[in-house]
C-alpha atoms as a PDB file:
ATOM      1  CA  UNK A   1     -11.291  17.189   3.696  1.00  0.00           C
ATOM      2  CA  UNK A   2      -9.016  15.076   5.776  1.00  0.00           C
ATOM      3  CA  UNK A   3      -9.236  11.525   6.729  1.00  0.00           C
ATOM      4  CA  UNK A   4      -8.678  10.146  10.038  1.00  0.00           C
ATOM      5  CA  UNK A   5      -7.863   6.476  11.373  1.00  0.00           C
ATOM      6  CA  UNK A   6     -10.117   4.728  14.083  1.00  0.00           C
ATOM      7  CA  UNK A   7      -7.117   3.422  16.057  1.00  0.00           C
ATOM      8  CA  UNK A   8      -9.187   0.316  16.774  1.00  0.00           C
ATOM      9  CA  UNK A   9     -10.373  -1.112  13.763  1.00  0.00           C
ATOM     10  CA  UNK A  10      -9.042   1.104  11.201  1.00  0.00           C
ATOM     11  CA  UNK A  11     -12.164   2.643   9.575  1.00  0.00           C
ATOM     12  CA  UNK A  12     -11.290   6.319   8.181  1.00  0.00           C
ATOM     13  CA  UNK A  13     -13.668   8.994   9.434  1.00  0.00           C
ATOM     14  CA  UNK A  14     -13.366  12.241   7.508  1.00  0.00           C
ATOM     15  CA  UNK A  15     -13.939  15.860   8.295  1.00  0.00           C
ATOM     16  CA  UNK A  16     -13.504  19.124   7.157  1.00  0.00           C
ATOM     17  CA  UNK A  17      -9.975  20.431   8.641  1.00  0.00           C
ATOM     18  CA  UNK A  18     -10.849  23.570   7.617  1.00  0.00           C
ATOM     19  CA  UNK A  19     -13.064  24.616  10.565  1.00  0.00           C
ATOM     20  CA  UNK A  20     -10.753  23.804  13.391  1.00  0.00           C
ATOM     21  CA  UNK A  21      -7.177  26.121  14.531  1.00  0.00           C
ATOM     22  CA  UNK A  22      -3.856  24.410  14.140  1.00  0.00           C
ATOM     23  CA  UNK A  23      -3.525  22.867  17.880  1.00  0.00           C
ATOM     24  CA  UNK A  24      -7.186  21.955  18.629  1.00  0.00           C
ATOM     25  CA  UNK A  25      -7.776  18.702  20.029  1.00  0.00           C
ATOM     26  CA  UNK A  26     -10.949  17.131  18.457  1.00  0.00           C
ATOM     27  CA  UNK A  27     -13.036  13.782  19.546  1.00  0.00           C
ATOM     28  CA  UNK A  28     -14.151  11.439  17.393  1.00  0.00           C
ATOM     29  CA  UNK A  29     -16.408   8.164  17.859  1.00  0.00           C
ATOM     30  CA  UNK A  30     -16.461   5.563  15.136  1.00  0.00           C
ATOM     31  CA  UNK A  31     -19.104   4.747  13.375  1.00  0.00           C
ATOM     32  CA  UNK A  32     -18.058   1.369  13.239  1.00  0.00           C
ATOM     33  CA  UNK A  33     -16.622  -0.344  16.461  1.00  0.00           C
ATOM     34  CA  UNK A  34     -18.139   2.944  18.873  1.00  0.00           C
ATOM     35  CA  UNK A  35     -14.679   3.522  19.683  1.00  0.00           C
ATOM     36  CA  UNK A  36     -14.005   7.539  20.777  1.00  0.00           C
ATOM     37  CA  UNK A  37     -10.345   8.923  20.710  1.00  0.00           C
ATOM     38  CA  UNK A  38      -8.822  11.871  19.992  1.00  0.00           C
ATOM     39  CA  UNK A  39      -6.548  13.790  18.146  1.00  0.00           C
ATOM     40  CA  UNK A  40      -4.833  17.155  17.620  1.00  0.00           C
ATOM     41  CA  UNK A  41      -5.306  19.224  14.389  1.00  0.00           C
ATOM     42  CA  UNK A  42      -1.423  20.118  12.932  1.00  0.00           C
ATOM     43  CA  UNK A  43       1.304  18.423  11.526  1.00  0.00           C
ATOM     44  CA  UNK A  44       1.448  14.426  11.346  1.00  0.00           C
ATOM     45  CA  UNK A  45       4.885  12.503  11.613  1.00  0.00           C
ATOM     46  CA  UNK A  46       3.144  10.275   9.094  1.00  0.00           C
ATOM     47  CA  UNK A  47       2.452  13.351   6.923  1.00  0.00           C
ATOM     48  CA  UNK A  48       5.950  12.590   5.013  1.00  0.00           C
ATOM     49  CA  UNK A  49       4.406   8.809   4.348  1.00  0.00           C
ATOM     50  CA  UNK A  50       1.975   9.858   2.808  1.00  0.00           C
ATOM     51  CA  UNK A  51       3.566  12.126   0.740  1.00  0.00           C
ATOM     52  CA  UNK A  52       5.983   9.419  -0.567  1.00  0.00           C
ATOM     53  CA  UNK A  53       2.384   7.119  -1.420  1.00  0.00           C
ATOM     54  CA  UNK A  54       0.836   9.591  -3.895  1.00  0.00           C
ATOM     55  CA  UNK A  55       1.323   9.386  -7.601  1.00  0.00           C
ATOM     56  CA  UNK A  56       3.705  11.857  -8.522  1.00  0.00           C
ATOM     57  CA  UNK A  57       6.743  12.255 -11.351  1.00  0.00           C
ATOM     58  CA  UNK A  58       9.224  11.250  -8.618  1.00  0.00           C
ATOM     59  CA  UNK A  59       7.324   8.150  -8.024  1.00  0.00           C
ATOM     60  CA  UNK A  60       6.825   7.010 -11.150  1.00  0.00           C
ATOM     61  CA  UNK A  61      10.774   6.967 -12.108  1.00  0.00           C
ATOM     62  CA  UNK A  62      11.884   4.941  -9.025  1.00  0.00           C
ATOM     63  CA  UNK A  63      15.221   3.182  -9.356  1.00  0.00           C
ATOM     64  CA  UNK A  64      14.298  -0.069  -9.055  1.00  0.00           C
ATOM     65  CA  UNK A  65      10.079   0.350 -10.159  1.00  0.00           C
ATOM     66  CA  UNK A  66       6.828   0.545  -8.378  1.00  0.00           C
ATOM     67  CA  UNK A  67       3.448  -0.333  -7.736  1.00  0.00           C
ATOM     68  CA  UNK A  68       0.548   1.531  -7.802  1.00  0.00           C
ATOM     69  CA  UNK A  69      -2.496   0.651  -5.421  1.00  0.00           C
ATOM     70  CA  UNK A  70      -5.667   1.429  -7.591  1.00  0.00           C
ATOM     71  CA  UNK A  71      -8.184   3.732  -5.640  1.00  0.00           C
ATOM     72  CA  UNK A  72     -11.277   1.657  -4.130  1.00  0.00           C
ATOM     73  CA  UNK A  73     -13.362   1.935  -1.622  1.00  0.00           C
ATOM     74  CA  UNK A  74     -11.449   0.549   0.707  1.00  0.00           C
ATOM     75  CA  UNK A  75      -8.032   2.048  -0.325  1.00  0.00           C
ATOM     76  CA  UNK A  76      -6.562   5.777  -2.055  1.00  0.00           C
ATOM     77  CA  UNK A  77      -4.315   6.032  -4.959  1.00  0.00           C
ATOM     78  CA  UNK A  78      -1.259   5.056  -3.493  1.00  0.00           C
ATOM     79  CA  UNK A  79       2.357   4.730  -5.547  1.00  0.00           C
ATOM     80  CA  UNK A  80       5.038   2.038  -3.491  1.00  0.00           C
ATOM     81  CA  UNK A  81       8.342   2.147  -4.739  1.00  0.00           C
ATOM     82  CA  UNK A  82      10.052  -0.851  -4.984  1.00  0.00           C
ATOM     83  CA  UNK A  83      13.580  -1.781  -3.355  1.00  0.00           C
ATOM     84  CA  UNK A  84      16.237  -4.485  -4.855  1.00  0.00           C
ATOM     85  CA  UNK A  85      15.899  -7.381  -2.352  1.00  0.00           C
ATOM     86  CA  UNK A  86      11.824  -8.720  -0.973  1.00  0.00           C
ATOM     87  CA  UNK A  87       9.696  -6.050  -1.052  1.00  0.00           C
ATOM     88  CA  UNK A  88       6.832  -7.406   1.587  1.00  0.00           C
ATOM     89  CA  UNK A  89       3.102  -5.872   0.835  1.00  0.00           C
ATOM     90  CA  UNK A  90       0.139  -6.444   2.837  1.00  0.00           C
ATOM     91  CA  UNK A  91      -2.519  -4.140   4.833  1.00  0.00           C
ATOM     92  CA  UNK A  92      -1.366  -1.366   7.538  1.00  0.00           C
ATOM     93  CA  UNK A  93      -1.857  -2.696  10.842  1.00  0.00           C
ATOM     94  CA  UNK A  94       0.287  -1.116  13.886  1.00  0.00           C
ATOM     95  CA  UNK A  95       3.146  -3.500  14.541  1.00  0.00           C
ATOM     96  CA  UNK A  96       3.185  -5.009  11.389  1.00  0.00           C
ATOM     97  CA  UNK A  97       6.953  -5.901   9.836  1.00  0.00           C
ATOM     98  CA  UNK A  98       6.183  -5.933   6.375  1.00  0.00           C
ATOM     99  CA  UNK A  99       8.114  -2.669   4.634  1.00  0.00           C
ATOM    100  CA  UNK A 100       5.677  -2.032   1.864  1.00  0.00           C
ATOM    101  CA  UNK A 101       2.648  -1.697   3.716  1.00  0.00           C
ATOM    102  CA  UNK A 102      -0.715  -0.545   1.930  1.00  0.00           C
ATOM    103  CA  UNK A 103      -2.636   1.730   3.467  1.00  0.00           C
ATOM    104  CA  UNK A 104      -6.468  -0.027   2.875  1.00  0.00           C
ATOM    105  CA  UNK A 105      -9.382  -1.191   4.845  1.00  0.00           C
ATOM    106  CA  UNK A 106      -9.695  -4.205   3.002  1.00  0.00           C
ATOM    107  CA  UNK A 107     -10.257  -7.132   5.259  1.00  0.00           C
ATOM    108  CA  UNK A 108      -9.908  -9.198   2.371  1.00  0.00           C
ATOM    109  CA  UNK A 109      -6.121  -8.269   2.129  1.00  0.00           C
ATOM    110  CA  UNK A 110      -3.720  -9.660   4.736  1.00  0.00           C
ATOM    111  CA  UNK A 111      -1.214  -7.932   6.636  1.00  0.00           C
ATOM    112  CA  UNK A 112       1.385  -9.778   4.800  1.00  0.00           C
ATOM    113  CA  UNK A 113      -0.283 -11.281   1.858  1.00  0.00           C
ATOM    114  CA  UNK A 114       2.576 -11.359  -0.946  1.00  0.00           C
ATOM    115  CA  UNK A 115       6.080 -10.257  -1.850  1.00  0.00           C
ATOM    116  CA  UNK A 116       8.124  -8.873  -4.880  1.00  0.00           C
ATOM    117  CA  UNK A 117      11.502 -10.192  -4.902  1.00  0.00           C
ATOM    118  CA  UNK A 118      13.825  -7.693  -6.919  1.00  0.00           C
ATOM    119  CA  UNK A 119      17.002  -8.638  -8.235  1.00  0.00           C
ATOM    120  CA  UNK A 120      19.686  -8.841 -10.811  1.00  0.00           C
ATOM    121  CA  UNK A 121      20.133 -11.035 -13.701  1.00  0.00           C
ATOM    122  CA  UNK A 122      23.785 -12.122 -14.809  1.00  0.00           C
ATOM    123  CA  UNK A 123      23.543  -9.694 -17.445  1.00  0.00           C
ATOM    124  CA  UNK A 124      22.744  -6.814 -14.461  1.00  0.00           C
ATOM    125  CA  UNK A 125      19.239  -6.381 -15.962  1.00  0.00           C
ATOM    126  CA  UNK A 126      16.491  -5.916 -12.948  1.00  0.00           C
ATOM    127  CA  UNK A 127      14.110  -8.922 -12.469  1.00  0.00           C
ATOM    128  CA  UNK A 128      10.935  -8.708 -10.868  1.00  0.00           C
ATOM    129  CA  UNK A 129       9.298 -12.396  -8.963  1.00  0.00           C
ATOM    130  CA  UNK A 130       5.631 -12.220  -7.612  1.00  0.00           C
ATOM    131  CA  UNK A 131       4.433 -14.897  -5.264  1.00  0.00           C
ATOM    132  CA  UNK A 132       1.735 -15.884  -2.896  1.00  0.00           C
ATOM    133  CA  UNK A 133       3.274 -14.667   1.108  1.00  0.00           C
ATOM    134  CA  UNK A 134       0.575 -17.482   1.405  1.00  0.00           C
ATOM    135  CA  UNK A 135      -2.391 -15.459   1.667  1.00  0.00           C
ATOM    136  CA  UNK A 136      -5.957 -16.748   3.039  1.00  0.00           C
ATOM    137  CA  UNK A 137      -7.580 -14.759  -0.123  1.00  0.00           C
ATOM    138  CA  UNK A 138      -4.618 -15.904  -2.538  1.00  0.00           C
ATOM    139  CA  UNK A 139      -2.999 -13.493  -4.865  1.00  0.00           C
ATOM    140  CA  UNK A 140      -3.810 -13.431  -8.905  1.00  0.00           C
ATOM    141  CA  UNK A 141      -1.719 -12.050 -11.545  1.00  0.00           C
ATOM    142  CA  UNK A 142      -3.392 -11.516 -14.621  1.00  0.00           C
ATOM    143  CA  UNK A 143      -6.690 -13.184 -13.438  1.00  0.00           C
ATOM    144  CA  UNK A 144      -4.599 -15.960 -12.467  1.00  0.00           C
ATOM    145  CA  UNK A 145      -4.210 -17.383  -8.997  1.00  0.00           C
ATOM    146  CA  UNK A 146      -1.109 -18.046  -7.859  1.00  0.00           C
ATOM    147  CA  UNK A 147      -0.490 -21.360  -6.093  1.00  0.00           C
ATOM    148  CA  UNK A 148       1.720 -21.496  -2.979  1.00  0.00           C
ATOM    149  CA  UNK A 149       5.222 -22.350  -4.988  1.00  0.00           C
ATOM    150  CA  UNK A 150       4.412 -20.194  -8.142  1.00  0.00           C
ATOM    151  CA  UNK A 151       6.796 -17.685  -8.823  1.00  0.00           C
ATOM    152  CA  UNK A 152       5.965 -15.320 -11.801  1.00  0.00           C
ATOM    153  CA  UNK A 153       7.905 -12.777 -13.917  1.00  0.00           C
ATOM    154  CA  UNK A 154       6.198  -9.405 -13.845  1.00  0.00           C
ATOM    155  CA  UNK A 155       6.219  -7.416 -16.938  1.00  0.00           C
ATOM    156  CA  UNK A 156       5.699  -3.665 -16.953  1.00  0.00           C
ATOM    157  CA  UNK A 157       2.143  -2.950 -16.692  1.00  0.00           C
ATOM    158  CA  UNK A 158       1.040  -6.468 -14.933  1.00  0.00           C
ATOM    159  CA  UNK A 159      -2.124  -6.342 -13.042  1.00  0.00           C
ATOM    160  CA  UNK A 160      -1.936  -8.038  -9.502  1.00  0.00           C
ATOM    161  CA  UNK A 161      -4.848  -8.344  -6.760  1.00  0.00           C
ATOM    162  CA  UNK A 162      -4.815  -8.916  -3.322  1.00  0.00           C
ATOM    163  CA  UNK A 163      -8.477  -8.920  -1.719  1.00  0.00           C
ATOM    164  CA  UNK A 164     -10.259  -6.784  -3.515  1.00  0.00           C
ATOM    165  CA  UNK A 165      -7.495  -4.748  -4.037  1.00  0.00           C
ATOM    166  CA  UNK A 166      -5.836  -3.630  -7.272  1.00  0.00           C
ATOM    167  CA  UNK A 167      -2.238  -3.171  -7.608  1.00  0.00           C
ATOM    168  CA  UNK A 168      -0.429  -2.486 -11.009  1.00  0.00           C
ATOM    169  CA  UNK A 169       3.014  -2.751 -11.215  1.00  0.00           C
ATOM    170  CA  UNK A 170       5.640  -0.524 -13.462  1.00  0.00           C
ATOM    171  CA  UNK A 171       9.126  -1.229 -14.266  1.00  0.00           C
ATOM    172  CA  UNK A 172      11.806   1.097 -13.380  1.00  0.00           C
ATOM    173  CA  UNK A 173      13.206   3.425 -15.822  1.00  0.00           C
ATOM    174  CA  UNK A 174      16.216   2.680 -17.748  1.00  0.00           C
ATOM    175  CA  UNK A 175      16.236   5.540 -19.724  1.00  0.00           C
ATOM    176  CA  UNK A 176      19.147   6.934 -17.457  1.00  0.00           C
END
């Protein structure tokens, strides 16, 4: 089964890729906003992307850590890994400039709705600050909501949630 995007509002439609030739261009309406486009079955340049998002060993020993988005209903298992410097997250939306963008339905998640700030201590040890981007939903760590000036320490295995999105988020590994 593969899962395409209504370029409209966003809503995945999925179909069996199966039944179609490399090269065939197929219409779609969604079911949502009645919007019809098409597309052509083969190779995506996103493709790679989504690659990268899935959980996989790679992943999971990034230099600098990760988060993993929790599979919902508005949102698949996807694995971010995390860059030293503000690491941006928020929902997908075409022209968007956050650089850890989650790809989710969620309306409840904005497209910028809080940021991981990854750094160095004086001892060279990686730190890892959550806070709020502000959000109109707010962001909780640990059940807790974070107010606008909160910044928070993030420990391996902290649970964060944007929306009704869950995000967990695991520390790099430092067993060279």
């Amino acid at each position: 089964m593969k899962r395409v995007r209504c370029p409209k509002c966003d809503t995945f439609i999925v179909f069996d890729e199966s039944k179609y030739d490399e090269g065939q261009s197929l219409v779609f309406e969604c079911t949502r906003c009645k919007k019809k486009f098409k597309i052509r079955i083969g190779t995506s340049h996103l493709t790679d992307i989504h690659q990268e998002r899935h959980l996989d060993n790679a992943a999971s020993n990034c230099d600098y850590g990760s988060i993993t988005v929790v599979e919902n209903k508005f949102a698949f298992k996807q694995v971010l890994p995390l860059k030293l410097g503000n690491n941006e997250f928020g929902r997908y939306l075409k022209g968007t400039d956050i650089n850890q963008p989650i790809e989710t339905s969620d309306p409840s998640v904005d497209t910028f709705h809080c940021a991981i700030r990854v750094e160095r201590n004086k001892q060279g040890e990686l730190k890892y600050i959550l806070r709020d981007a502000p959000s109109h939903t707010g962001t909780f760590h640990q059940n807790q909501i974070l107010r606008d000036q909160d910044r928070i320490n993030l420990n391996d295995g902290d649970i964060i949630t944007i929306g009704a999105t869950t995000l967990i988020f695991c520390k790099a590994n430092t067993n060279g």
